[in-house]
N, C-alpha and C. Protein backbone atom coordinates (compact mmCIF):
# COMPACT_ATOMS: atom_id res chain seq x y z
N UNK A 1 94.44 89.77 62.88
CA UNK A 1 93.51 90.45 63.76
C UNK A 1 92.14 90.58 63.08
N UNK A 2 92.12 90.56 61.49
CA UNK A 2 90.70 90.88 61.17
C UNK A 2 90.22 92.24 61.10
N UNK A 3 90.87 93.40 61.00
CA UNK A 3 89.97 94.49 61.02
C UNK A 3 91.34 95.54 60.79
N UNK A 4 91.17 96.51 60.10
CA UNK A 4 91.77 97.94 59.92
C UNK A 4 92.17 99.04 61.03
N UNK A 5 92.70 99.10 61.03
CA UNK A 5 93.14 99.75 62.24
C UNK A 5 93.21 101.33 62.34
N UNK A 6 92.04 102.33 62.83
CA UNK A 6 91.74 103.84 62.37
C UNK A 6 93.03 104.42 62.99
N UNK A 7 92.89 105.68 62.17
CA UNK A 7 94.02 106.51 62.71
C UNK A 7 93.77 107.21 64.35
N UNK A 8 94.60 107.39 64.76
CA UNK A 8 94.27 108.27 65.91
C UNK A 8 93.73 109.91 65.95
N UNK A 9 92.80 110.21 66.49
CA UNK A 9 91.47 111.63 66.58
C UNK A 9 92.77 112.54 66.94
N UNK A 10 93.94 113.26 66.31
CA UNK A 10 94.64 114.35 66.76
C UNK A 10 94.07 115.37 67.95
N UNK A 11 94.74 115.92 68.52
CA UNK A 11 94.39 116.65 69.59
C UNK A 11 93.59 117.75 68.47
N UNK A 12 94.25 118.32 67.38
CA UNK A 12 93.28 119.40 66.85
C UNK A 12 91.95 119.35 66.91
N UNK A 13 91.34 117.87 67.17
CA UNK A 13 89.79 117.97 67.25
C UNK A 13 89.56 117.96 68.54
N UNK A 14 90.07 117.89 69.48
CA UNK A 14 89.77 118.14 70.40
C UNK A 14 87.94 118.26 70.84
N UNK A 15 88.17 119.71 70.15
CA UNK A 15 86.47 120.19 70.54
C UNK A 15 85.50 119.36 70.33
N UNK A 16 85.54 118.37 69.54
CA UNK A 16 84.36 117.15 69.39
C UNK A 16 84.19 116.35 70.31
N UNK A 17 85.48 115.97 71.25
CA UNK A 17 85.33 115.18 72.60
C UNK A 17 84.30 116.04 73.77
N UNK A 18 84.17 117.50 73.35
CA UNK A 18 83.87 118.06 74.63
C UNK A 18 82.78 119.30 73.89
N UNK A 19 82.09 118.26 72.44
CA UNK A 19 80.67 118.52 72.19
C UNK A 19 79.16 119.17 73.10
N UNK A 20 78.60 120.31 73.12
CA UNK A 20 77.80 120.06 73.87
C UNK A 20 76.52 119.20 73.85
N UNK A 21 76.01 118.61 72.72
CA UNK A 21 75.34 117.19 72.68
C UNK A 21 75.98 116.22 72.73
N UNK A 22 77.61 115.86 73.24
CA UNK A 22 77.63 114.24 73.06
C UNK A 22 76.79 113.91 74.37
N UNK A 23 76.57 114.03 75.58
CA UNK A 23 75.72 113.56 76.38
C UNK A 23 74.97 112.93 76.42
N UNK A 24 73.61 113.85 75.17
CA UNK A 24 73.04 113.22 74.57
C UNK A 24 73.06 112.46 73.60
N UNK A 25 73.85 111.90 72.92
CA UNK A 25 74.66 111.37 71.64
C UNK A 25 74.79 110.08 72.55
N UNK A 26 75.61 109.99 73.04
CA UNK A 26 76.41 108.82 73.77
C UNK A 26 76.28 108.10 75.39
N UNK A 27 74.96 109.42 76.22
CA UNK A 27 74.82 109.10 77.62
C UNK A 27 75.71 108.88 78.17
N UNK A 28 77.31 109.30 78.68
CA UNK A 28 78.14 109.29 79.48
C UNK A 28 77.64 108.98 80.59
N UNK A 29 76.49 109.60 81.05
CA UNK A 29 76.42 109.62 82.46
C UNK A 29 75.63 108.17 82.98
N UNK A 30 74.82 107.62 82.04
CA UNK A 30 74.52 106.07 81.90
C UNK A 30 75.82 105.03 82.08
N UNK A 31 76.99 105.57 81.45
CA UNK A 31 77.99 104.53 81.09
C UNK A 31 78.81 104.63 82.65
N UNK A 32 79.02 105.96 83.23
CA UNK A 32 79.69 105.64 84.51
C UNK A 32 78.57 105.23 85.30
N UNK A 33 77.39 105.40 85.51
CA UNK A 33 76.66 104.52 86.32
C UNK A 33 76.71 103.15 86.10
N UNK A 34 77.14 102.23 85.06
CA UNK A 34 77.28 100.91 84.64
C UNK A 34 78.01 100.47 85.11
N UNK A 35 79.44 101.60 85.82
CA UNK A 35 80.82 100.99 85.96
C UNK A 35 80.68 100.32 87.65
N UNK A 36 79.75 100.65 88.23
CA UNK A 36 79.38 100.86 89.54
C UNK A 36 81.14 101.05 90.36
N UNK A 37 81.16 102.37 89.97
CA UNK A 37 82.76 102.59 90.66
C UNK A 37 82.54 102.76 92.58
N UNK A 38 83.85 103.05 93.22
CA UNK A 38 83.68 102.98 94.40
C UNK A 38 84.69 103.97 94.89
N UNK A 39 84.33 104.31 95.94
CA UNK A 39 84.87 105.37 96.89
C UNK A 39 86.14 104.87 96.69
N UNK A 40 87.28 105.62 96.58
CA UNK A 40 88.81 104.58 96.61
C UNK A 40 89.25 104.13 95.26
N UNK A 41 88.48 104.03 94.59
CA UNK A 41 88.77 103.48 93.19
C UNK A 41 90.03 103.75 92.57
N UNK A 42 91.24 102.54 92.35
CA UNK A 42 91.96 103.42 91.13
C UNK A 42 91.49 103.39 89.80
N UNK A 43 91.50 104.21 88.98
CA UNK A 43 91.22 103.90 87.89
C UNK A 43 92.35 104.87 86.64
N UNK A 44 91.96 104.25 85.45
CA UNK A 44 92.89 104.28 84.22
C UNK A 44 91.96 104.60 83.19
N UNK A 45 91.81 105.82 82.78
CA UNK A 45 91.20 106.29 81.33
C UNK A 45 92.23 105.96 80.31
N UNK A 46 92.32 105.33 79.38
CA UNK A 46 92.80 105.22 78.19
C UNK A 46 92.92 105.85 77.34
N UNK A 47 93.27 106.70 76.90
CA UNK A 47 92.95 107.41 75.68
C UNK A 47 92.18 108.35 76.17
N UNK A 48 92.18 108.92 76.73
CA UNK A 48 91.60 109.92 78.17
C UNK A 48 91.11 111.25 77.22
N UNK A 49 91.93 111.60 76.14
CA UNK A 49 91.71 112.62 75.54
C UNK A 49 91.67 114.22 76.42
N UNK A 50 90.29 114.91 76.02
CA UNK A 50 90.72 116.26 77.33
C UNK A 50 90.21 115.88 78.88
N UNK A 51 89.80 114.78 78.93
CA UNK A 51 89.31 114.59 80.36
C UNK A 51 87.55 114.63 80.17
N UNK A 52 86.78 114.44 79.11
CA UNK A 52 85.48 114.69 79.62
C UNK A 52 84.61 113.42 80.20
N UNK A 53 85.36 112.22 80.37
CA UNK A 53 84.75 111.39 80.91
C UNK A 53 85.42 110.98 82.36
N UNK A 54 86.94 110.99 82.37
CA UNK A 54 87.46 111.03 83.08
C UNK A 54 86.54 112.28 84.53
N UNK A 55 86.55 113.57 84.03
CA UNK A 55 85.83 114.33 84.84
C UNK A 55 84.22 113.55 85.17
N UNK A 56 83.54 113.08 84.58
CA UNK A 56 82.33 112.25 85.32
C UNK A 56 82.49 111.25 86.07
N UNK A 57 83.61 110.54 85.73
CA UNK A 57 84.51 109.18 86.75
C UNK A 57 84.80 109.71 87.98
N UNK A 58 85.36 110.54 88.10
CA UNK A 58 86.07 111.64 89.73
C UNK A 58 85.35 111.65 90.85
N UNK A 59 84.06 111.88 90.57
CA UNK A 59 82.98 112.33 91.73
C UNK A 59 82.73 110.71 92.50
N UNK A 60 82.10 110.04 91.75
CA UNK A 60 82.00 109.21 92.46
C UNK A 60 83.41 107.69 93.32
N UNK A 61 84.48 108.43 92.86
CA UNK A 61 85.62 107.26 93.22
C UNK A 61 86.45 108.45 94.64
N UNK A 62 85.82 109.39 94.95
CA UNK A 62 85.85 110.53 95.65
C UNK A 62 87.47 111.32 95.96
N UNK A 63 87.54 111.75 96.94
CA UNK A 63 89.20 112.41 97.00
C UNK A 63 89.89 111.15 97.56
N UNK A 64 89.60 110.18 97.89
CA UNK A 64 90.33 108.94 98.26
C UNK A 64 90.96 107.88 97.43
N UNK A 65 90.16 108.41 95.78
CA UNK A 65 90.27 107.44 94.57
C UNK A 65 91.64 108.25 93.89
N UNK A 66 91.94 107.77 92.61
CA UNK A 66 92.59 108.60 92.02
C UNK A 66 92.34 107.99 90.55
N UNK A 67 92.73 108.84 89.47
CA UNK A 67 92.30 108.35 88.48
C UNK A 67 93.48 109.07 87.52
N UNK A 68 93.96 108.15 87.06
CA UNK A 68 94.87 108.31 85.86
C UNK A 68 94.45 108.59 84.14
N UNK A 69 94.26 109.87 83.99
CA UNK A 69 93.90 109.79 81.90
C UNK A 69 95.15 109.51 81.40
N UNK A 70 95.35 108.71 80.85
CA UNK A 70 96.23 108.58 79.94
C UNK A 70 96.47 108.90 78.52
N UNK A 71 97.32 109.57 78.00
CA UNK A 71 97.08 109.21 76.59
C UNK A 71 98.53 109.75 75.94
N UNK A 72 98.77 109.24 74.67
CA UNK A 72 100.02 109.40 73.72
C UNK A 72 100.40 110.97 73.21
N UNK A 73 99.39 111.78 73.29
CA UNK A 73 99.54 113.38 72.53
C UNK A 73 99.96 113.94 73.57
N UNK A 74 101.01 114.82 74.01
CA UNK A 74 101.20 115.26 75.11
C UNK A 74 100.28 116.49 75.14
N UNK A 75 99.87 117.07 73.87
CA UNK A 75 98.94 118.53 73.61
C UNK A 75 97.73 117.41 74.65
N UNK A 76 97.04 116.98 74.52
CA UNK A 76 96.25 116.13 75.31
C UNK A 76 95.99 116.05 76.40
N UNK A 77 97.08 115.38 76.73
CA UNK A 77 97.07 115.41 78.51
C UNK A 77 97.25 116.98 79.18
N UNK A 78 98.25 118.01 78.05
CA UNK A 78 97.70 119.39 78.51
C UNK A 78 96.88 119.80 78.75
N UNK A 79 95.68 119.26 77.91
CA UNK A 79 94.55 119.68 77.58
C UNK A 79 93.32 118.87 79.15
N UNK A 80 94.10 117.77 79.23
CA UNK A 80 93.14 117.56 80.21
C UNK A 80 93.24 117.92 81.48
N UNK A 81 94.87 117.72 81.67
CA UNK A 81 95.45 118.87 83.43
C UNK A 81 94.69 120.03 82.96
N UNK A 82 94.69 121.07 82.18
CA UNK A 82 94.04 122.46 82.14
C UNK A 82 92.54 122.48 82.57
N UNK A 83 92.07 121.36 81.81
CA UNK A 83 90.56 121.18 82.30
C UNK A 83 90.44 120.69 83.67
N UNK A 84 91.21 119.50 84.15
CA UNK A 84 90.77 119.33 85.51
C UNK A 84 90.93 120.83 86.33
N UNK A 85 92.13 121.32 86.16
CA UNK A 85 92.08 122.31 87.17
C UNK A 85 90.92 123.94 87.04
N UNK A 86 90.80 123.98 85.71
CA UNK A 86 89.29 124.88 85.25
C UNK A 86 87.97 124.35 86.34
N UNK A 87 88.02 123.08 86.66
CA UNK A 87 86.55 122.47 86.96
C UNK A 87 87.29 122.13 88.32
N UNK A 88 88.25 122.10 89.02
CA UNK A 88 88.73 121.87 90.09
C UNK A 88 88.25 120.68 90.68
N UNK A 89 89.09 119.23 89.90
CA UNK A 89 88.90 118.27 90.21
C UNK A 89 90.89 118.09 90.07
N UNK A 90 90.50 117.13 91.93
CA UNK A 90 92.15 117.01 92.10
C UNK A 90 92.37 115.74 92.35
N UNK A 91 91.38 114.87 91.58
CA UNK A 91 91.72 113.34 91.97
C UNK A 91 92.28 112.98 90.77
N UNK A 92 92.23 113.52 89.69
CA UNK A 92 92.40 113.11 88.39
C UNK A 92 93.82 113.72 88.00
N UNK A 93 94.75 112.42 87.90
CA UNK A 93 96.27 113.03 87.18
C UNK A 93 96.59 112.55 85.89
N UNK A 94 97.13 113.69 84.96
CA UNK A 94 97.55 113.26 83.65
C UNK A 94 98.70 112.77 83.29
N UNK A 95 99.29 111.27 82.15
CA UNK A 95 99.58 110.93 82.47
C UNK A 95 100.20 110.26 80.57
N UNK A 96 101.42 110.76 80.20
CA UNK A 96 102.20 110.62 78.79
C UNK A 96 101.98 108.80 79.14
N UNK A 97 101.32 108.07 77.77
CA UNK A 97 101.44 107.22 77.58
C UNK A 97 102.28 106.99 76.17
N UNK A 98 102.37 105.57 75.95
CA UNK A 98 103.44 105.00 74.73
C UNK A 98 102.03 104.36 73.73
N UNK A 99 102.68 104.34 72.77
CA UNK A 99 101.93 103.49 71.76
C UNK A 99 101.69 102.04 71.90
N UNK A 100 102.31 101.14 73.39
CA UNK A 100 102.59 100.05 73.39
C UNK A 100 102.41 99.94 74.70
N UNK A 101 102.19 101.27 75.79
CA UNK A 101 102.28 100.81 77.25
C UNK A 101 101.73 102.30 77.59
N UNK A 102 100.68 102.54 78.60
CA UNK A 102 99.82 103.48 78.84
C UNK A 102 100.74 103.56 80.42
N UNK A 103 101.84 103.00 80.89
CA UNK A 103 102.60 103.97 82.03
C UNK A 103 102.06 103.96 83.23
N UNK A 104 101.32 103.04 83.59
CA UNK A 104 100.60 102.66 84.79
C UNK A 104 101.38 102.04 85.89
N UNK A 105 101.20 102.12 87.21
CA UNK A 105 101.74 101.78 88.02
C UNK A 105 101.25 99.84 87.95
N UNK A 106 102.10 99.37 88.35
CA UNK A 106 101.81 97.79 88.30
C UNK A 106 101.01 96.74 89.20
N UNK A 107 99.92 96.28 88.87
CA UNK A 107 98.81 95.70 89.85
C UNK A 107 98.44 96.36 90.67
N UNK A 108 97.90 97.31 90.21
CA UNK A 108 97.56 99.07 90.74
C UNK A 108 96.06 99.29 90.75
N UNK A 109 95.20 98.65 89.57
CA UNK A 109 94.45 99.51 88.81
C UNK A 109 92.86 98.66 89.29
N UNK A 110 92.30 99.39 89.95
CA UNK A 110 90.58 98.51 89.83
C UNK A 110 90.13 98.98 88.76
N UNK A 111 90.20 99.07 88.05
CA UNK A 111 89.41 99.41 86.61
C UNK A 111 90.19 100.37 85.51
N UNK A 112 90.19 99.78 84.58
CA UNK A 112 90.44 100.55 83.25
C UNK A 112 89.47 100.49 81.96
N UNK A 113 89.80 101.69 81.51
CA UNK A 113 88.50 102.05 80.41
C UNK A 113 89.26 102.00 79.17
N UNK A 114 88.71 102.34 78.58
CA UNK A 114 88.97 102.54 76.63
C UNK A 114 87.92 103.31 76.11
N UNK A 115 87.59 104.31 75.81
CA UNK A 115 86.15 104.87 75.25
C UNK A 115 86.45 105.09 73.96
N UNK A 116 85.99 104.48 73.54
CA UNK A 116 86.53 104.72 71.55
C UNK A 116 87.52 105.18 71.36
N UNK A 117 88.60 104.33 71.49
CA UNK A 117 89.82 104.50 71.71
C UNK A 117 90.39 103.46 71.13
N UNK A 118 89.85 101.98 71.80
CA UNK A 118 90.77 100.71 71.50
C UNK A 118 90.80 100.31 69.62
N UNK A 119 89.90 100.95 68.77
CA UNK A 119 89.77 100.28 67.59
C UNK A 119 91.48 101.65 67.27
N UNK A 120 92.05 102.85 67.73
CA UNK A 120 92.74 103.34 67.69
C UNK A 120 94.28 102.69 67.55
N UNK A 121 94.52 101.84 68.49
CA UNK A 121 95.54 101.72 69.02
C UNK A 121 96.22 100.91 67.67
N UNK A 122 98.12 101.77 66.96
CA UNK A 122 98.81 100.73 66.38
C UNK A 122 98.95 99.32 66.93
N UNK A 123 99.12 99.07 68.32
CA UNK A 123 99.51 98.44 68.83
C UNK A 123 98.59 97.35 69.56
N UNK A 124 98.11 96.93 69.37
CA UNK A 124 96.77 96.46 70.35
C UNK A 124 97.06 95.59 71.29
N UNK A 125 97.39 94.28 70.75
CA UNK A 125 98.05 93.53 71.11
C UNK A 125 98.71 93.70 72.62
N UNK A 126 100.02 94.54 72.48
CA UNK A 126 101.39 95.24 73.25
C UNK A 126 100.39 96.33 74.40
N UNK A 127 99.27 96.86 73.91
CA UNK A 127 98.62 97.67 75.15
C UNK A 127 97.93 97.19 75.62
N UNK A 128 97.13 95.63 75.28
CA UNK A 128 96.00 95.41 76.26
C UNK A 128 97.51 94.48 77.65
N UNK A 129 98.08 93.97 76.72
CA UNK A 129 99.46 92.88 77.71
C UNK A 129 99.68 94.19 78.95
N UNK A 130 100.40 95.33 78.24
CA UNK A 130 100.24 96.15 79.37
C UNK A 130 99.78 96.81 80.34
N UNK A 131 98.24 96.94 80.02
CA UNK A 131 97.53 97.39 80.61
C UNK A 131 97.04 96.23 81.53
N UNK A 132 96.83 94.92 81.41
CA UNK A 132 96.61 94.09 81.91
C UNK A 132 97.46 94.12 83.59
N UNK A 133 99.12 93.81 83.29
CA UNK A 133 99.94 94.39 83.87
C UNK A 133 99.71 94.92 84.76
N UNK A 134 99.30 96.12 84.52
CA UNK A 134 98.93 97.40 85.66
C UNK A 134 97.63 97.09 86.37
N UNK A 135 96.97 96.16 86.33
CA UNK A 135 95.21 95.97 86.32
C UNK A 135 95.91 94.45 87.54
N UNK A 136 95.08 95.00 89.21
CA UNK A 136 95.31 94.03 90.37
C UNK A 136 94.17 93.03 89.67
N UNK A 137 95.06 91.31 90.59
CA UNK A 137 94.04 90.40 90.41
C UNK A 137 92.56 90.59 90.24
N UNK A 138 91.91 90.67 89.34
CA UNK A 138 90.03 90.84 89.91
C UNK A 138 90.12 92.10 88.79
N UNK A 139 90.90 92.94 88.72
CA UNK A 139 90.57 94.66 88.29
C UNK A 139 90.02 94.19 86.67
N UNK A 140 89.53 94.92 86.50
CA UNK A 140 88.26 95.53 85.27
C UNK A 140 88.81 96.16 84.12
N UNK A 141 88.57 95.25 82.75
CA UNK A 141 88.96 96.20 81.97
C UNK A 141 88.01 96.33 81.08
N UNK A 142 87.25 97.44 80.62
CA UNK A 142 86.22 97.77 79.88
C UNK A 142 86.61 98.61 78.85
N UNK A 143 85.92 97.84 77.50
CA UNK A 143 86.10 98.53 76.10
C UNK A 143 84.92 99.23 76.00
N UNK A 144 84.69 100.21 75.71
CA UNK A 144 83.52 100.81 74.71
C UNK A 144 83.87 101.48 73.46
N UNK A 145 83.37 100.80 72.57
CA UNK A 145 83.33 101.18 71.11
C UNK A 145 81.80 100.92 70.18
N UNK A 146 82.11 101.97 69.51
CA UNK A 146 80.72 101.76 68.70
C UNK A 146 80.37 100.79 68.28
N UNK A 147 79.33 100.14 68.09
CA UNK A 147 78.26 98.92 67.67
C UNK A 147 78.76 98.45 65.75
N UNK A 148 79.48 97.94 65.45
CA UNK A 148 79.38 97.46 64.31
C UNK A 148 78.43 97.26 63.66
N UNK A 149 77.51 96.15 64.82
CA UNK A 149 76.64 95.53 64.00
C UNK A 149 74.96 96.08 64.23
N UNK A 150 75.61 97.83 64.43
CA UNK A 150 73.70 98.49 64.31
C UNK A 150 74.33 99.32 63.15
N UNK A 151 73.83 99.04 62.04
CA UNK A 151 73.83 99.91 60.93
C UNK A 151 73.44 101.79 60.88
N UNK A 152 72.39 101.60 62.41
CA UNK A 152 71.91 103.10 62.21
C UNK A 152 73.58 103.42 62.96
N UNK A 153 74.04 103.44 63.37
CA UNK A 153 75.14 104.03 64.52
C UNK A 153 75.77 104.97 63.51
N UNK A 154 75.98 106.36 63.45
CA UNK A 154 76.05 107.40 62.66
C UNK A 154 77.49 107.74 62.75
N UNK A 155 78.35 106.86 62.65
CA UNK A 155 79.64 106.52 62.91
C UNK A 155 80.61 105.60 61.67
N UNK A 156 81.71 106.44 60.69
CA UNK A 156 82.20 105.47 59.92
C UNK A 156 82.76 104.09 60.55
N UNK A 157 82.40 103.19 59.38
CA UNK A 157 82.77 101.58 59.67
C UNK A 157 83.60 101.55 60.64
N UNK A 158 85.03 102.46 60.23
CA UNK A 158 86.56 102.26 60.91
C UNK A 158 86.49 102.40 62.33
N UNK A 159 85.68 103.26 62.55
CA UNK A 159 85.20 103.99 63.82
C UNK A 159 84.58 102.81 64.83
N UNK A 160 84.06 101.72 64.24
CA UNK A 160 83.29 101.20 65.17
C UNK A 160 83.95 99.36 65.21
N UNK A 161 83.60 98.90 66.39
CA UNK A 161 84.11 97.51 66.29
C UNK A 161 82.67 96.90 66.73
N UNK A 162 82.90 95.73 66.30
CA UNK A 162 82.12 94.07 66.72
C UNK A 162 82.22 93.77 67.95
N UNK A 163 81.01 93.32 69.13
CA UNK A 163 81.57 92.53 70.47
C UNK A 163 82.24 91.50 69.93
N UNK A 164 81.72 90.62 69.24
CA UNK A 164 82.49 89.28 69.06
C UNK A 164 84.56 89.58 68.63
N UNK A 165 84.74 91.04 67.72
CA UNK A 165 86.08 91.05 67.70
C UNK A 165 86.62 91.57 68.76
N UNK A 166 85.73 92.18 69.84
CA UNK A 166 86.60 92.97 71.07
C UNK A 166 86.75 91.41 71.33
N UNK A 167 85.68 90.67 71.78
CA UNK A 167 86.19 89.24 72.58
C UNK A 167 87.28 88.39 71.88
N UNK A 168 87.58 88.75 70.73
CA UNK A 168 88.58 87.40 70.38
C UNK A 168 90.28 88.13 70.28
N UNK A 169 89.76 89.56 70.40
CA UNK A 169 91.12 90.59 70.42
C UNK A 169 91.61 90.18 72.43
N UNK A 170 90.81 90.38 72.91
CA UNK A 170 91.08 90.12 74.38
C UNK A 170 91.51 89.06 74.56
N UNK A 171 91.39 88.00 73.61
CA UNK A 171 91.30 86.16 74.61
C UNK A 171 92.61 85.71 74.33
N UNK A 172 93.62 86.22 73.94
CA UNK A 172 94.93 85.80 74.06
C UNK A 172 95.41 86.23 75.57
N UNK A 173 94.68 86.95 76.48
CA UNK A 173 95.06 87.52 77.76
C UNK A 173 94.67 86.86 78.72
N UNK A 174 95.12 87.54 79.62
CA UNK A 174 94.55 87.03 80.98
C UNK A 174 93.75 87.39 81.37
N UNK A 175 92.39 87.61 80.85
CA UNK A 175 90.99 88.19 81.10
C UNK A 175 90.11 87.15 80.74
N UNK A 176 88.79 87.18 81.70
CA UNK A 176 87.98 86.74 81.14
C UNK A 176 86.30 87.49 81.19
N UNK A 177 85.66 87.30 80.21
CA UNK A 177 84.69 88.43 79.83
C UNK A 177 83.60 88.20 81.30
N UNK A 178 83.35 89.56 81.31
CA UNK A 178 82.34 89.41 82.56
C UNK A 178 80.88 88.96 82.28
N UNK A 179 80.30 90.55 81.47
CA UNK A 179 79.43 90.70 80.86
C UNK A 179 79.18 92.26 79.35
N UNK A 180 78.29 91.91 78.48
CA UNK A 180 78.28 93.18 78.07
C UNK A 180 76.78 93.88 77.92
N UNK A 181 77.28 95.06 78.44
CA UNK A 181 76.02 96.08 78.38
C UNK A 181 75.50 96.66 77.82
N UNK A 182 74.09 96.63 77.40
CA UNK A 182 73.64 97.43 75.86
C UNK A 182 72.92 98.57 76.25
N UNK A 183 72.63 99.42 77.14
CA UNK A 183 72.35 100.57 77.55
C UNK A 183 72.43 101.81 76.74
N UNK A 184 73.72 101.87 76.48
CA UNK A 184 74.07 102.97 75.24
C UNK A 184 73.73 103.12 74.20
N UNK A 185 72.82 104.18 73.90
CA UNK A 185 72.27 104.30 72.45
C UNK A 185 72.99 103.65 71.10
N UNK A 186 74.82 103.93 71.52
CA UNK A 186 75.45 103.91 70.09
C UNK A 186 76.42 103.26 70.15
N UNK A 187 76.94 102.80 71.78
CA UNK A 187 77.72 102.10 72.06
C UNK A 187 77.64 100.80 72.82
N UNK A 188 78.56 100.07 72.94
CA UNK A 188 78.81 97.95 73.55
C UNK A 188 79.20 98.84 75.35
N UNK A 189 79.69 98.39 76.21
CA UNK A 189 80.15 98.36 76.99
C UNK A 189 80.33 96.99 77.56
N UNK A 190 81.92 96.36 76.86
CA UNK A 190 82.09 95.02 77.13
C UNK A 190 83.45 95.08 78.32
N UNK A 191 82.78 93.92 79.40
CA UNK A 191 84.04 94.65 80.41
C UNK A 191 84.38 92.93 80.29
N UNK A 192 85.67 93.09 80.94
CA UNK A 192 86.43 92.00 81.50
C UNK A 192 86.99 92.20 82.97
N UNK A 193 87.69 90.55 83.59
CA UNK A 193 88.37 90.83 84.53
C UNK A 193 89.76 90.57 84.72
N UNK A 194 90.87 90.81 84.84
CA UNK A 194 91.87 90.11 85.41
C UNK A 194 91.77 89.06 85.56
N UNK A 195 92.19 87.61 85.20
CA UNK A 195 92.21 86.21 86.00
C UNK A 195 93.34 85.73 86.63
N UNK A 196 94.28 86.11 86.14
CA UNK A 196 95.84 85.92 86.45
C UNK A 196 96.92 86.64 85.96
């Protein structure tokens, strides 16, 4: 694979996902405008953590969409059912994933995310196959991870990946790259599609 594989962000940090400058840190609200989501949308947070992006995804995929966070810590997905229902968003369900399979319903999914998540995974390999899986002909799968190759990015090495290794980690799949977006101060937003 080429690269080290970071540990996973324990739920104890929690509070850093739901920073009151990452906004400004990272522009969330830039990155779901990129996704150009749609009324109806299914979608799949990855590594969903407490829900704080997942909750900016909701509004616009409306009460007709639904959106799955996923993730392996079950303290986690507590953490993010508690928050959806604090902020009373009921499109968004939480959702025990595996180290090898994020538990998705099958050719289900218009879009799935990863938000600094995928350089996480033991498994990489075994979750993109699955997630693929769950992802209908055409559906979207988008990595965002920090910029390797901007030195300022205020983020350890482990923390951050290369576009060129997201693309050669993906190309054993059935995806092919769409485009990638440089919008984000600190982050890639490299999406793919389903091909078969």
């Amino acid at each position: 694979m080429g690269r080290e594989i970071s540990h996973v962000m324990g739920h104890l940090a929690a509070g850093w996902l739901e920073r009151p400058e990452r906004e400004q840190e990272e522009r969330v609200s830039l990155l779901v405008e990129a996704l150009n989501l749609k009324v109806g949308d299914k979608i799949a947070d990855i590594g969903a953590g407490t829900g704080y992006i997942a909750r900016q995804m909701a509004a616009p995929i409306g009460p007709e969409g639904i959106l799955y966070g996923v993730d392996i810590q079950p303290e986690m997905v507590e953490l993010l059912i508690d928050n959806m229902k604090q902020y009373q968003i009921t499109n968004v369900k939480g959702i025990l994933g595996k180290i090898d399979d994020p538990n998705l319903p099958i050719s289900s999914i218009d879009l799935a995310i990863m938000v600094d998540v995928y350089h996480e995974f033991s498994h990489p390999y075994e979750m993109i196959r699955s997630i693929c899986k769950s992802l209908k002909l055409g559906g979207r799968l988008v990595f965002v991870e920090y910029r390797l190759e901007d030195p300022s990015v205020p983020i350890k090495r482990l923390h951050k990946m290369s576009e060129l290794q997201v693309l050669k980690e993906a190309s054993p799949h059935p995806l092919e790259w769409v485009e990638t977006i440089h919008t984000l101060p600190r982050q890639h937003i490299i999406i793919f599609k389903r091909v078969r």
